[in-house]
Structures are given as structure tokens and as C-alpha cells.
N, C-alpha and C. Protein backbone atom coordinates (compact mmCIF):
# COMPACT_ATOMS: atom_id res chain seq x y z
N UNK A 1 -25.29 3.77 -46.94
CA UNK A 1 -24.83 3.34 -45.63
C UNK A 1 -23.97 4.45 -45.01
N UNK A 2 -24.23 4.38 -43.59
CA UNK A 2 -23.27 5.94 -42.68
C UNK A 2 -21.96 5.07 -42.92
N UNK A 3 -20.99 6.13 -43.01
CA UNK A 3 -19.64 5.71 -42.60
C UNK A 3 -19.57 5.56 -41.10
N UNK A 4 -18.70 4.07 -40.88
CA UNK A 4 -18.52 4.46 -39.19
C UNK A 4 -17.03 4.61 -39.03
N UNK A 5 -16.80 5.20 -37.95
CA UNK A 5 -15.34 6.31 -38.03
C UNK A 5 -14.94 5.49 -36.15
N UNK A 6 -13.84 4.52 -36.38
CA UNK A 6 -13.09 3.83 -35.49
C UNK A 6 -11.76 4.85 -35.36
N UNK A 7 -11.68 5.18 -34.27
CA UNK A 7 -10.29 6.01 -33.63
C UNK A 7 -10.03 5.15 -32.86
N UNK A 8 -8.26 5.27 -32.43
CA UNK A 8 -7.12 4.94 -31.75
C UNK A 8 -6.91 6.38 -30.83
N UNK A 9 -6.91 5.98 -29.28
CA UNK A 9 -6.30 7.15 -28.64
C UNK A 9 -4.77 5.92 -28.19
N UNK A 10 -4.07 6.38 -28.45
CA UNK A 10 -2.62 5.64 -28.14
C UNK A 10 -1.94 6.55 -26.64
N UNK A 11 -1.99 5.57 -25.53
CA UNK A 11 -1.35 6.37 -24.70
C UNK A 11 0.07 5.75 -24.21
N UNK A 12 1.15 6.24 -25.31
CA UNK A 12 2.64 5.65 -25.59
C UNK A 12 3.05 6.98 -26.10
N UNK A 13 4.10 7.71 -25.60
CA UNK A 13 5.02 8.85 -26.38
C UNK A 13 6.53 7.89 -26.16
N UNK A 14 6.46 6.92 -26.43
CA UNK A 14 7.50 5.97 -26.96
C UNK A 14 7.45 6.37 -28.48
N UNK A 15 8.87 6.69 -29.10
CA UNK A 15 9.16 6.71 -31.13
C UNK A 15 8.54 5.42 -31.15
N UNK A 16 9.56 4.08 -30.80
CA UNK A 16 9.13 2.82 -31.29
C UNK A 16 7.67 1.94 -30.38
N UNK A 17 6.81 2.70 -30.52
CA UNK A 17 5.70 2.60 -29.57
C UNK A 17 5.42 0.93 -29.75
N UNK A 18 5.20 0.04 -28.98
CA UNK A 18 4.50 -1.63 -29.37
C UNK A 18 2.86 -0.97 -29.19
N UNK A 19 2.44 -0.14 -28.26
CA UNK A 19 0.70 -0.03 -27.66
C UNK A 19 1.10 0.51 -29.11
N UNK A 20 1.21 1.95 -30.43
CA UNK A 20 0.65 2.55 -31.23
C UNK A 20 0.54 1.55 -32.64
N UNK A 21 2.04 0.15 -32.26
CA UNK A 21 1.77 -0.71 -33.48
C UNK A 21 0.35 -1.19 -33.56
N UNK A 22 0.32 -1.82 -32.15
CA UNK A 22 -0.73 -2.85 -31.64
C UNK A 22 -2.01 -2.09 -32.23
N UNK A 23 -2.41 -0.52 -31.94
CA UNK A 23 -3.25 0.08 -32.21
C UNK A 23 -3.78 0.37 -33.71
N UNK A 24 -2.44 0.59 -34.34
CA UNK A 24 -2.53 0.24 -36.06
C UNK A 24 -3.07 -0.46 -36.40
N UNK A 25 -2.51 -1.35 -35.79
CA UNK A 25 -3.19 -3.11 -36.16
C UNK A 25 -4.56 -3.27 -36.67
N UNK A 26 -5.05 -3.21 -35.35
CA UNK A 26 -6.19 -2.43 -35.51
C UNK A 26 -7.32 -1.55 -36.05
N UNK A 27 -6.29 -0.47 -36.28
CA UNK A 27 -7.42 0.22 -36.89
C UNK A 27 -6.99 -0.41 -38.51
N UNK A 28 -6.14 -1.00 -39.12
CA UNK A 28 -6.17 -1.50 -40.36
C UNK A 28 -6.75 -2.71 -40.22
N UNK A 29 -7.34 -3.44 -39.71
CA UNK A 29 -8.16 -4.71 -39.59
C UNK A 29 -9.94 -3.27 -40.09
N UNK A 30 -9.75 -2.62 -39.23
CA UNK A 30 -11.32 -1.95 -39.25
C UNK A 30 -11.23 -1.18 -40.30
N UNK A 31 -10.22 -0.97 -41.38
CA UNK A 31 -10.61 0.32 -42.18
C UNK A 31 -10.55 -1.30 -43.60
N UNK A 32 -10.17 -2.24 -43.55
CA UNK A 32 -10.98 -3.09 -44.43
C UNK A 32 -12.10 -3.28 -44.51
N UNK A 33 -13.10 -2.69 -43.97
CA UNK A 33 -14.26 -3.30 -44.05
C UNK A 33 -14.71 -1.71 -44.61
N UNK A 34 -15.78 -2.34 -45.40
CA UNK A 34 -16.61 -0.77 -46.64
C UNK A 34 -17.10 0.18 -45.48
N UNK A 35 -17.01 1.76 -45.73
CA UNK A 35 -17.70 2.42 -45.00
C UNK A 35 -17.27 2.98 -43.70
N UNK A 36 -15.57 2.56 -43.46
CA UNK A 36 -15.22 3.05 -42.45
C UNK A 36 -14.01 3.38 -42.64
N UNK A 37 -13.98 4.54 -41.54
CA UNK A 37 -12.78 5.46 -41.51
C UNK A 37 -12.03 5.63 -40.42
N UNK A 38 -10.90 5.75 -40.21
CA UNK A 38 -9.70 5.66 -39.36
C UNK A 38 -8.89 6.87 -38.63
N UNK A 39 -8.97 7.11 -37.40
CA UNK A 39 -8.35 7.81 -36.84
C UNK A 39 -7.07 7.44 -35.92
N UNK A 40 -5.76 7.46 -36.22
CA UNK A 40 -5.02 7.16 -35.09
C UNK A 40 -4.69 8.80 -34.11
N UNK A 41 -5.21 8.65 -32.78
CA UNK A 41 -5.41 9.86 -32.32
C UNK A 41 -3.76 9.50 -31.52
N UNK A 42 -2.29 10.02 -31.85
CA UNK A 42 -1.13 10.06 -31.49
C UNK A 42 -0.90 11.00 -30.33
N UNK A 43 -0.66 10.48 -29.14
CA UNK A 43 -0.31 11.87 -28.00
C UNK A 43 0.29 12.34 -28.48
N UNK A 44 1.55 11.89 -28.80
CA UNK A 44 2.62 12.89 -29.14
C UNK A 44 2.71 13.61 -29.77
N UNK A 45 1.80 13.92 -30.68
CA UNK A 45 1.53 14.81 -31.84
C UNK A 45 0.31 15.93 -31.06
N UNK A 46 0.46 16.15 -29.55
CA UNK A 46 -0.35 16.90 -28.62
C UNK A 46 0.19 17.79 -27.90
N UNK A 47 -0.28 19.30 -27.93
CA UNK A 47 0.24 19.86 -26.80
C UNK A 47 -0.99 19.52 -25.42
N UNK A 48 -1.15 18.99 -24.48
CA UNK A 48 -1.47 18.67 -23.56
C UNK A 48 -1.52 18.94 -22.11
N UNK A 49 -1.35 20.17 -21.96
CA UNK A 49 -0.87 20.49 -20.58
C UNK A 49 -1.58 19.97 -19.13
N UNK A 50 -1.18 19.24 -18.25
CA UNK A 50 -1.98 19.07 -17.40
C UNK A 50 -3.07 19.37 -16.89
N UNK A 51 -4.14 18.45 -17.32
CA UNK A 51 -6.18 19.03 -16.86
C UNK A 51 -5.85 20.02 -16.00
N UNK A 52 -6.81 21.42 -15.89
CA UNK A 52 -6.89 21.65 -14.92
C UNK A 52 -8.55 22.53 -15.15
N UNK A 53 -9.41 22.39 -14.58
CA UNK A 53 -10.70 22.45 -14.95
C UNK A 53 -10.87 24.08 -15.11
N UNK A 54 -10.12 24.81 -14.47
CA UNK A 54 -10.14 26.24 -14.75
C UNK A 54 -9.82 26.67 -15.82
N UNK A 55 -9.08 25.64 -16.59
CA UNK A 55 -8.68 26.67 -17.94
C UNK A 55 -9.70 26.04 -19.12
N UNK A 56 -9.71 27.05 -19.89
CA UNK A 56 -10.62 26.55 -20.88
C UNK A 56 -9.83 26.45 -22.00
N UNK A 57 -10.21 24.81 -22.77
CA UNK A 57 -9.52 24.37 -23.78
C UNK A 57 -8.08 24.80 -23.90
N UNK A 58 -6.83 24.35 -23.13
CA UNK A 58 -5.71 24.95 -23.60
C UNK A 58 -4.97 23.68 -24.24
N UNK A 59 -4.06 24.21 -25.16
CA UNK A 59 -3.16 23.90 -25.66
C UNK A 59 -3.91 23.27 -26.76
N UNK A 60 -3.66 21.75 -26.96
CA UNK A 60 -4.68 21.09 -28.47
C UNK A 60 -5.87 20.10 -28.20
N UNK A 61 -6.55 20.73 -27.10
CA UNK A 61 -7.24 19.77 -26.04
C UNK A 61 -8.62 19.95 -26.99
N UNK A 62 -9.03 21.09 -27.62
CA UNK A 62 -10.21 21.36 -28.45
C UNK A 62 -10.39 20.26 -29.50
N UNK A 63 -8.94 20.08 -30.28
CA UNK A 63 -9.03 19.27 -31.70
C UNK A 63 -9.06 17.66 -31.08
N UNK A 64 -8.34 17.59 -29.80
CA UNK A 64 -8.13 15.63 -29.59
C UNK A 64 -9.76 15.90 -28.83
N UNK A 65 -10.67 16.57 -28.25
CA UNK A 65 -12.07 16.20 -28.00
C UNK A 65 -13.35 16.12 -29.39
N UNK A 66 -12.89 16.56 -30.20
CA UNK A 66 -13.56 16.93 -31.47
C UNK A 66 -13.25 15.40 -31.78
N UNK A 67 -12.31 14.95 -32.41
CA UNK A 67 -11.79 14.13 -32.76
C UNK A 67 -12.51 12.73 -32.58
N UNK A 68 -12.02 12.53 -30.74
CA UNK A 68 -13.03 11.61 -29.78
C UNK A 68 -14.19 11.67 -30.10
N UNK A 69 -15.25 12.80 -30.29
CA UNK A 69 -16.26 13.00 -30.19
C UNK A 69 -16.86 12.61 -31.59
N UNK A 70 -15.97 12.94 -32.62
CA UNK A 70 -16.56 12.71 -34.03
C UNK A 70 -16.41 11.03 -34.42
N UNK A 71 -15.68 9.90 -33.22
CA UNK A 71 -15.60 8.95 -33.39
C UNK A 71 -16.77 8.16 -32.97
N UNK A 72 -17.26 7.05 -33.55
CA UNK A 72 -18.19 5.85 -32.98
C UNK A 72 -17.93 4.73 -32.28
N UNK A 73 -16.59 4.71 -32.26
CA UNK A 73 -15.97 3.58 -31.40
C UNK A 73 -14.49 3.86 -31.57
N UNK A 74 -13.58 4.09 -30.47
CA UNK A 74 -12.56 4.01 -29.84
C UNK A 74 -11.73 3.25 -29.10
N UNK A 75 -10.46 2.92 -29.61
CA UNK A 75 -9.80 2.22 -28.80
C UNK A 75 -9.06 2.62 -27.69
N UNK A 76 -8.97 2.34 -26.41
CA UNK A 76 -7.94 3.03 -25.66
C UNK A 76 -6.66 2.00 -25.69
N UNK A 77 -5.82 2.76 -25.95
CA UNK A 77 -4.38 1.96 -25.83
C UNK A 77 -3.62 2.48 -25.04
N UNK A 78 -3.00 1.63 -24.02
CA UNK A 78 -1.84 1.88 -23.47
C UNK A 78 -0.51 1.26 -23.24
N UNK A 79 0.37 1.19 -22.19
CA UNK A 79 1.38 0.45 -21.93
C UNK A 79 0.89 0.48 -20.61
N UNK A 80 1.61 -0.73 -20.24
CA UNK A 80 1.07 -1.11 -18.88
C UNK A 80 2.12 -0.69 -17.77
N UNK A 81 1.84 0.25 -17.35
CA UNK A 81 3.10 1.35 -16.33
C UNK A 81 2.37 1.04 -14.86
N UNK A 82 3.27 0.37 -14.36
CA UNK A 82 3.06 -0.10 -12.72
C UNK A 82 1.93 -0.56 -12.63
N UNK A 83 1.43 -1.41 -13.37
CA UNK A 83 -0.04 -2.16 -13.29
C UNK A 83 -1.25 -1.12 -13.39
N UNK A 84 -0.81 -0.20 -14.45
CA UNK A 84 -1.79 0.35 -14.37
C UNK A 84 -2.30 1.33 -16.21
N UNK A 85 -2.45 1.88 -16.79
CA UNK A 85 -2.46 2.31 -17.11
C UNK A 85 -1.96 3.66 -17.72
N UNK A 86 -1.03 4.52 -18.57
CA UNK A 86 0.03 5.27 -18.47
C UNK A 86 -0.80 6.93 -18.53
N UNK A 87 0.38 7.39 -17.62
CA UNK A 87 0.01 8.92 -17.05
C UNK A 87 -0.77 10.16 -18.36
N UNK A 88 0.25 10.20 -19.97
CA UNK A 88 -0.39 10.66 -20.74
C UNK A 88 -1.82 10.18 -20.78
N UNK A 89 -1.92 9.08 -21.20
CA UNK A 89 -3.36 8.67 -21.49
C UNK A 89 -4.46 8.97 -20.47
N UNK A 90 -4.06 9.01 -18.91
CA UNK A 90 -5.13 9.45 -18.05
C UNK A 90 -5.34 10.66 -18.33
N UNK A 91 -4.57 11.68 -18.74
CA UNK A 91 -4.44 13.16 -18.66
C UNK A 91 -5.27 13.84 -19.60
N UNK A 92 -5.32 12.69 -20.73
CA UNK A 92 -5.93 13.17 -22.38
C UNK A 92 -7.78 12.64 -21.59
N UNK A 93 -8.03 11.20 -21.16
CA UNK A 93 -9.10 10.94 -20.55
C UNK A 93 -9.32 11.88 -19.39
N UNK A 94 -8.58 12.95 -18.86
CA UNK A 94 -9.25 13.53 -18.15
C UNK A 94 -9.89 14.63 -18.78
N UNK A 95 -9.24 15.63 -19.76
CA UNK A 95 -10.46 16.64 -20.68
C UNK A 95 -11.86 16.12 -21.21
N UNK A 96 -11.70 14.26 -21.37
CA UNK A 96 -12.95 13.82 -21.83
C UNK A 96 -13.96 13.72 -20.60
N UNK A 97 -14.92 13.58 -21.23
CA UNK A 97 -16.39 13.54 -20.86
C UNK A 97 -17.30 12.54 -21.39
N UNK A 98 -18.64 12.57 -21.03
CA UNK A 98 -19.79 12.45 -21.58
C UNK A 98 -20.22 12.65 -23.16
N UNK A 99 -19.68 13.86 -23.12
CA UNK A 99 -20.37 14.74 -24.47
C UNK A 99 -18.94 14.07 -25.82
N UNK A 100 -17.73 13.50 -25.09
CA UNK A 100 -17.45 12.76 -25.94
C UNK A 100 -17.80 11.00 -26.15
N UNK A 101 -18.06 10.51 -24.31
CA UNK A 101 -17.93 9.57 -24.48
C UNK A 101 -19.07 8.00 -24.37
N UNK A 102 -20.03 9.58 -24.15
CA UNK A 102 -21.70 9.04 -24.19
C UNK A 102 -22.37 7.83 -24.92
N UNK A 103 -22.67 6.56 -24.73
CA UNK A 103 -22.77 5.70 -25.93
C UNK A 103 -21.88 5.38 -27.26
N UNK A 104 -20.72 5.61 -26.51
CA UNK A 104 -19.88 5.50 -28.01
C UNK A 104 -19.25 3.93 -27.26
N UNK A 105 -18.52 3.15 -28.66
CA UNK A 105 -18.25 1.87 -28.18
C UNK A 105 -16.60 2.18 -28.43
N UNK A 106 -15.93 1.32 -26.86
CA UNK A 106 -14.53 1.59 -26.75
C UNK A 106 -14.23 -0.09 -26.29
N UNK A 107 -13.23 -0.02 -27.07
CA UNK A 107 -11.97 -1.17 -26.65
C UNK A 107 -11.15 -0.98 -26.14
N UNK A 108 -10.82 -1.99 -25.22
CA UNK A 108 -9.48 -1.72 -24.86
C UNK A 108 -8.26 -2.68 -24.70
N UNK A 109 -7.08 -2.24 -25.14
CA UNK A 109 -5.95 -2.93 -25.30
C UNK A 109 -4.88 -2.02 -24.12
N UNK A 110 -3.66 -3.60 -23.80
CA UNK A 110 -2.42 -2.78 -23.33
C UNK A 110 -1.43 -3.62 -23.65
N UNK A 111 -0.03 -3.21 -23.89
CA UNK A 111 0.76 -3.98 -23.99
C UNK A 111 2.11 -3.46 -22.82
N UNK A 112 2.21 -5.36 -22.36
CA UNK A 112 3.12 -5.07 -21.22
C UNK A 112 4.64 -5.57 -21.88
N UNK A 113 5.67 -4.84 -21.53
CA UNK A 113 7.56 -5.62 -21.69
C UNK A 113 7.25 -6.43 -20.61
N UNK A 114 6.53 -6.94 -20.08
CA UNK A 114 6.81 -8.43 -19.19
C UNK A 114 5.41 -9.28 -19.27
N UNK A 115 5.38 -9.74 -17.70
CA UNK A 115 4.05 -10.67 -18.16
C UNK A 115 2.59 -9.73 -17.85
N UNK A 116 1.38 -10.66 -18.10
CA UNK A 116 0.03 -10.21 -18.57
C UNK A 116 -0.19 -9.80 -16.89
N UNK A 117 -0.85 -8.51 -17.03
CA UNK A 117 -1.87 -8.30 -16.00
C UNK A 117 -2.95 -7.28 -16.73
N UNK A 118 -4.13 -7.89 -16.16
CA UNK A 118 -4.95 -7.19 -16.84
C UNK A 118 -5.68 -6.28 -15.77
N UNK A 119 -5.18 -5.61 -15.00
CA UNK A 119 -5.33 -4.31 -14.21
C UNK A 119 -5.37 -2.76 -14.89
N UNK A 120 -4.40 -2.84 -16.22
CA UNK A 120 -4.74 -1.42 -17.00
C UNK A 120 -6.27 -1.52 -17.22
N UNK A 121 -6.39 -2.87 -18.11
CA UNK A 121 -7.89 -3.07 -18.78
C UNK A 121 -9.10 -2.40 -17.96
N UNK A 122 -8.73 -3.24 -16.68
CA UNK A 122 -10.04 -2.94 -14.92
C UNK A 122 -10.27 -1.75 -15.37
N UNK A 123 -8.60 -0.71 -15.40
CA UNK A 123 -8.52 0.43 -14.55
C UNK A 123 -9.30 1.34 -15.61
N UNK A 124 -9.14 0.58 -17.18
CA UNK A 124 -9.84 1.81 -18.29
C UNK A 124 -11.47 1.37 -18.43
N UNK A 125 -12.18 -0.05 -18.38
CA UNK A 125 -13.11 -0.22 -18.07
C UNK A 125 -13.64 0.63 -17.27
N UNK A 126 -13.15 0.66 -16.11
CA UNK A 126 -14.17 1.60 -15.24
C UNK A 126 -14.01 3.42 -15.47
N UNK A 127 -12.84 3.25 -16.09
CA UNK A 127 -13.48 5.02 -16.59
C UNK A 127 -14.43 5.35 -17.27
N UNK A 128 -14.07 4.03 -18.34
CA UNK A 128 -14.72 3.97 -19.94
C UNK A 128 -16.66 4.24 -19.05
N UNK A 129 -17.08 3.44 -18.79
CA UNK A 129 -17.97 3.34 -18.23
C UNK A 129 -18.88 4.25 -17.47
N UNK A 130 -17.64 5.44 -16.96
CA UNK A 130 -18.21 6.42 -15.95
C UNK A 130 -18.00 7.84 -16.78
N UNK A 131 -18.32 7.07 -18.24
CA UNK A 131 -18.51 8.66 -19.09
C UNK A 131 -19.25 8.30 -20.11
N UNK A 132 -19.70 6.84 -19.49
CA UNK A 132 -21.29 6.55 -20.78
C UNK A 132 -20.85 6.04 -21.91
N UNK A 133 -19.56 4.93 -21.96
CA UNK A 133 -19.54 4.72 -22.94
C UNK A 133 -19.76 3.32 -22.97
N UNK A 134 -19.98 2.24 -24.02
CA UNK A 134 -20.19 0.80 -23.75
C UNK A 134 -19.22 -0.14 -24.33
N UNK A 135 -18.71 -0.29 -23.64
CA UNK A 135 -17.16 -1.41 -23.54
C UNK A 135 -17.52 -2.44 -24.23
N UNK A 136 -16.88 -2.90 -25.09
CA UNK A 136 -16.68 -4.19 -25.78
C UNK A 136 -16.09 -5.20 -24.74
N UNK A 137 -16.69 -6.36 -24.84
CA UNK A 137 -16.31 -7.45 -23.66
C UNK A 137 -14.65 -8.18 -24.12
N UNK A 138 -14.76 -8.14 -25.23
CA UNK A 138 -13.27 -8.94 -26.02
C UNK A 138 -12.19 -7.56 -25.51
N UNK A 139 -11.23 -7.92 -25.10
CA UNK A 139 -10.08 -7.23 -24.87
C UNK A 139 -8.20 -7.89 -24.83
N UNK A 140 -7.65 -6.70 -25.16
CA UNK A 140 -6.30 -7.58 -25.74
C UNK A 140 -5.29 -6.89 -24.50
N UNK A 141 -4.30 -7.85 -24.21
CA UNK A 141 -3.42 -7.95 -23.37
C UNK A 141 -2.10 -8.33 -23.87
N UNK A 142 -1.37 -7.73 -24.51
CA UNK A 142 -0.12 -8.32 -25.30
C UNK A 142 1.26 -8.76 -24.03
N UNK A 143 1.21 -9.57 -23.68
CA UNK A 143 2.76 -9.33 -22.74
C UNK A 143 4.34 -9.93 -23.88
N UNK A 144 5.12 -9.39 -22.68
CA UNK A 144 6.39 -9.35 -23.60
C UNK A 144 6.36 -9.04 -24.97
N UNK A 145 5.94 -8.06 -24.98
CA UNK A 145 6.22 -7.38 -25.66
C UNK A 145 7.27 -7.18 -26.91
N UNK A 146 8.44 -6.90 -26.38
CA UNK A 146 9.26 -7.19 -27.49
C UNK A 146 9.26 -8.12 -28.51
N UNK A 147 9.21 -9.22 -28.07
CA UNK A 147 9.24 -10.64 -28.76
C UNK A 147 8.19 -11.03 -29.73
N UNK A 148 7.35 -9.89 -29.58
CA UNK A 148 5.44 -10.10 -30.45
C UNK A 148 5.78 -9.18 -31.67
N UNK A 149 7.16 -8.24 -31.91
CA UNK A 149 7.03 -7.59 -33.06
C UNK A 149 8.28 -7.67 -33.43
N UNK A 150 8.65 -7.54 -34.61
CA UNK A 150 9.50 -7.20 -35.44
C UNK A 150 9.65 -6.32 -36.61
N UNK A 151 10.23 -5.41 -36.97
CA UNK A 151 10.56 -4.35 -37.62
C UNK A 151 8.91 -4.01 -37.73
N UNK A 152 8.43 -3.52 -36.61
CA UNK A 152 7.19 -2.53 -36.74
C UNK A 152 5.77 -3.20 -36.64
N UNK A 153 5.87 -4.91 -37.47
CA UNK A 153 5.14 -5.56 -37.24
C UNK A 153 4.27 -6.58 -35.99
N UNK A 154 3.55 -6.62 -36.34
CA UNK A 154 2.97 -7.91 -35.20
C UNK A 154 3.15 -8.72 -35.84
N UNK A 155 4.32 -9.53 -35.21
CA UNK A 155 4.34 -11.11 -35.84
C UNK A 155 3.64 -12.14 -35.40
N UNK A 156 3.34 -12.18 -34.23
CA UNK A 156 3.20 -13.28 -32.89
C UNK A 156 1.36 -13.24 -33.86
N UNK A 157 1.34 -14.98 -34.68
CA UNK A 157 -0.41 -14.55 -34.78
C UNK A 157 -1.37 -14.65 -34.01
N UNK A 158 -1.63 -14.79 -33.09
CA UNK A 158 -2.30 -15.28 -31.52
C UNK A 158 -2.07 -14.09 -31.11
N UNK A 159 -1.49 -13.10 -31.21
CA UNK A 159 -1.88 -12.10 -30.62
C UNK A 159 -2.47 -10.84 -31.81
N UNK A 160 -1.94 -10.73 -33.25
CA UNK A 160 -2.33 -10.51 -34.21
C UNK A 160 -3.68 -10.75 -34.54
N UNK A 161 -4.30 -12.08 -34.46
CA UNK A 161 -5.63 -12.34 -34.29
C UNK A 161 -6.61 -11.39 -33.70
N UNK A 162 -5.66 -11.47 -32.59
CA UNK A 162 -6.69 -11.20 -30.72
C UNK A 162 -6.84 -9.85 -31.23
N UNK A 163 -5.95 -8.96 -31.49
CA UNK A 163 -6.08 -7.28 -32.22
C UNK A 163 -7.01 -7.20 -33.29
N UNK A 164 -6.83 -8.18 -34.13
CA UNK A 164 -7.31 -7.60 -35.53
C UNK A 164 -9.03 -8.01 -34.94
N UNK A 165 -9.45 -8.91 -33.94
CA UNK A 165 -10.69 -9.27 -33.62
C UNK A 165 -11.64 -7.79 -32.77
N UNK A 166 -10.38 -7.28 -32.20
CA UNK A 166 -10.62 -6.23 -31.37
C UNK A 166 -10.95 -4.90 -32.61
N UNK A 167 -10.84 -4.95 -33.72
CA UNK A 167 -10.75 -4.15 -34.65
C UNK A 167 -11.86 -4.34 -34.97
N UNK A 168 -12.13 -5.42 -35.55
CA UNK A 168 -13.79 -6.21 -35.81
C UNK A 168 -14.86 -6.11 -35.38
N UNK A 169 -14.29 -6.11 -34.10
CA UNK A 169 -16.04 -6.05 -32.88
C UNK A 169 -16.16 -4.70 -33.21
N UNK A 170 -15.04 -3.90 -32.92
CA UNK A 170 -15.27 -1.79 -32.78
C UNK A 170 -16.50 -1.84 -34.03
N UNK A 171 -16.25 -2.36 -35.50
CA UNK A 171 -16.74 -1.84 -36.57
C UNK A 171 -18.14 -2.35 -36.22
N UNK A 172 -18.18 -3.50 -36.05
CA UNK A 172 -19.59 -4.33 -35.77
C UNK A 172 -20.26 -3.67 -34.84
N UNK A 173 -19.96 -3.51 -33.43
CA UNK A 173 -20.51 -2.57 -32.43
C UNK A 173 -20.52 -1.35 -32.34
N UNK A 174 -19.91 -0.28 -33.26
CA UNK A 174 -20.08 0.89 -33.44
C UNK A 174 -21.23 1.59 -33.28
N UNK A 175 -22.30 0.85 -34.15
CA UNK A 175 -23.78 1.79 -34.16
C UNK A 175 -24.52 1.06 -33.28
N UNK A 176 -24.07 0.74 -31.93
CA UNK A 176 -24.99 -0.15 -31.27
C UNK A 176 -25.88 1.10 -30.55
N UNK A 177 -26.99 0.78 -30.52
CA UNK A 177 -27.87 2.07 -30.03
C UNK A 177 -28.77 0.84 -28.81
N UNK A 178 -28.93 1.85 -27.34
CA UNK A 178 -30.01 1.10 -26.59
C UNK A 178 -31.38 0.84 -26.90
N UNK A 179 -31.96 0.05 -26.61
CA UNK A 179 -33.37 -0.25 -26.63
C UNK A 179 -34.09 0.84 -26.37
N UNK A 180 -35.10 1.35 -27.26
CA UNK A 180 -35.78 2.62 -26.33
C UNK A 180 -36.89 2.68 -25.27
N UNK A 181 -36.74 1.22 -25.55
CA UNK A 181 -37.79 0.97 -24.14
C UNK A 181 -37.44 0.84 -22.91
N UNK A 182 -35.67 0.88 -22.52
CA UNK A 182 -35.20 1.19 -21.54
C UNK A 182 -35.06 2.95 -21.35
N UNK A 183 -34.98 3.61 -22.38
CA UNK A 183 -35.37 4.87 -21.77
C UNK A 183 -35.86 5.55 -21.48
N UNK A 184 -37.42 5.04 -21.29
CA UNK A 184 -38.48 5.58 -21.23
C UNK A 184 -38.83 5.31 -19.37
């Protein structure tokens, strides 16, 4: 059997991150199951300098597309910054592409310090989408945040669930390949 290889892009340069717990979560729900392997892809552990299409590969933009690219299903994680999705994480999705994000299967999670809006989700759906990749329909929305963890953990199980399910589908939907009779 192929190994299938589930990555975390975490877009939180928070130390006590809730989106990189939430994302753990995660990827330890998916690395229980035989045959799969785990990437937590950490911004902060990135030099990143603002896209700019003229430069080629700068700073550690080569190793976090390799990375993406060597994955079968990805989570995007963020925090939910003005109803939307947070600035690192667009910046890292802007070096991506196609050639990383072509038929690969992505989830997506956000966690808000207040209440639920699921406008990050919209806002990464429709990227996810406009680089060929195929979105998992289950998606997690943690609000208040604080109150869902304790010393590092996800306590709250209703939302623990909702993650570790989001972990589940990635492994299950990983090798989903189209019909080839639609590409003909």
C-alpha cells in the first residue's frame, strides 16, 4: 500500500497558537491510521518574504512548495483575522500554484477568540479551488477559542470530534483521483 502523506499549513505565528493545536489535532487523528505520514508545515519556522513574482524562489519558499507539493491532502489553517483569513497564510498561498495544488485534497479549518463566522472557510475554499485542488465538504470552525483548550490541549469534545473527523476524511480522500471519462 502507497503511504499517504497529510500536511498542516498553519497560518498562526502566535507561540501559543489555538489554529497550530487545532491543526495537530489533526494531523494526529491521521497519522493513526497505517500508511500515513505527517507534515506540520509551521510559518514560523519560514523565511517568507513578501510574493513578488519577479523573484525567483527567495528566502524558504523552495522547501514550503516541495513540501505542499509532496503532500496528498492538506489542511489550511488559520485564525480568523477580520473575517477573513490571516495575512501570513495568504502570502505562503500566494507562491502556491497548480503544480502544488492540482488535485490534491485540502481541508479547511479556522479558529476564532470570539464567535463563528465561516467567511475564512468561503475565503480559502475559493482559492483552494482556483489552483485545482478538491475541497473536502466537512469543515471546522472553532469559536472562542480560548475556552476549547487547555494546557495545549483540545478539551471541548464537540469540537475535538469535528477536527479529528477533519483528519479522517484528509486520509480517506487523499487518493481520490477523477473519473477518466471526464477527461477525455
Amino acid at each position: 500500500m502507497d503511504t499517504v502523506r497529510v500536511a498542516a499549513l498553519v497560518g498562526s505565528l502566535r507561540e501559543t497558537s489555538y489554529t497550530r493545536l487545532a491543526c495537530e489535532h489533526a494531523l494526529d487523528t491521521a497519522a493513526d491510521y497505517d500508511h500515513v505520514e505527517t507534515d506540520l508545515i509551521d510559518l514560523r519556522a519560514f523565511d517568507l518574504p513578501p510574493y513578488n513574482h519577479d523573484q525567483d524562489a527567495p528566502g524558504d519558499s523552495a522547501d514550503l512548495l516541495a513540501r505542499i507539493e509532496r503532500a496528498d491532502a492538506v489542511i489550511l489553517g488559520t485564525p480568523n483575522y477580520h473575517a477573513s483569513y490571516s495575512g501570513v497564510l495568504k502570502n505562503a498561498l500566494d507562491y502556491c500554484g497548480f503544480d502544488e495544488f492540482d488535485e490534491t485534497t485540502v481541508g479547511l479549518l479556522t479558529v476564532a477568540g470570539g464567535g463563528y463566522s465561516s467567511s475564512p472557510l468561503d475565503h480559502l475554499r475559493i482559492v483552494a479551488r482556483a489552483v485545482g485542488a478538491w475541497v473536502v465538504p466537512h469543515q471546522v470552525a472553532i469559536q472562542n477559542a480560548s475556552s476549547r483548550f487547555e494546557d495545549g490541549v483540545l478539551t471541548d469534545q464537540q469540537y475535538a470530534d469535528r477536527v479529528a473527523k477533519l483528519g479522517e476524511q484528509l486520509v480517506a480522500y487523499a487518493a481520490i483521483e477523477p473519473d477518466e471519462r471526464v477527461r477525455e
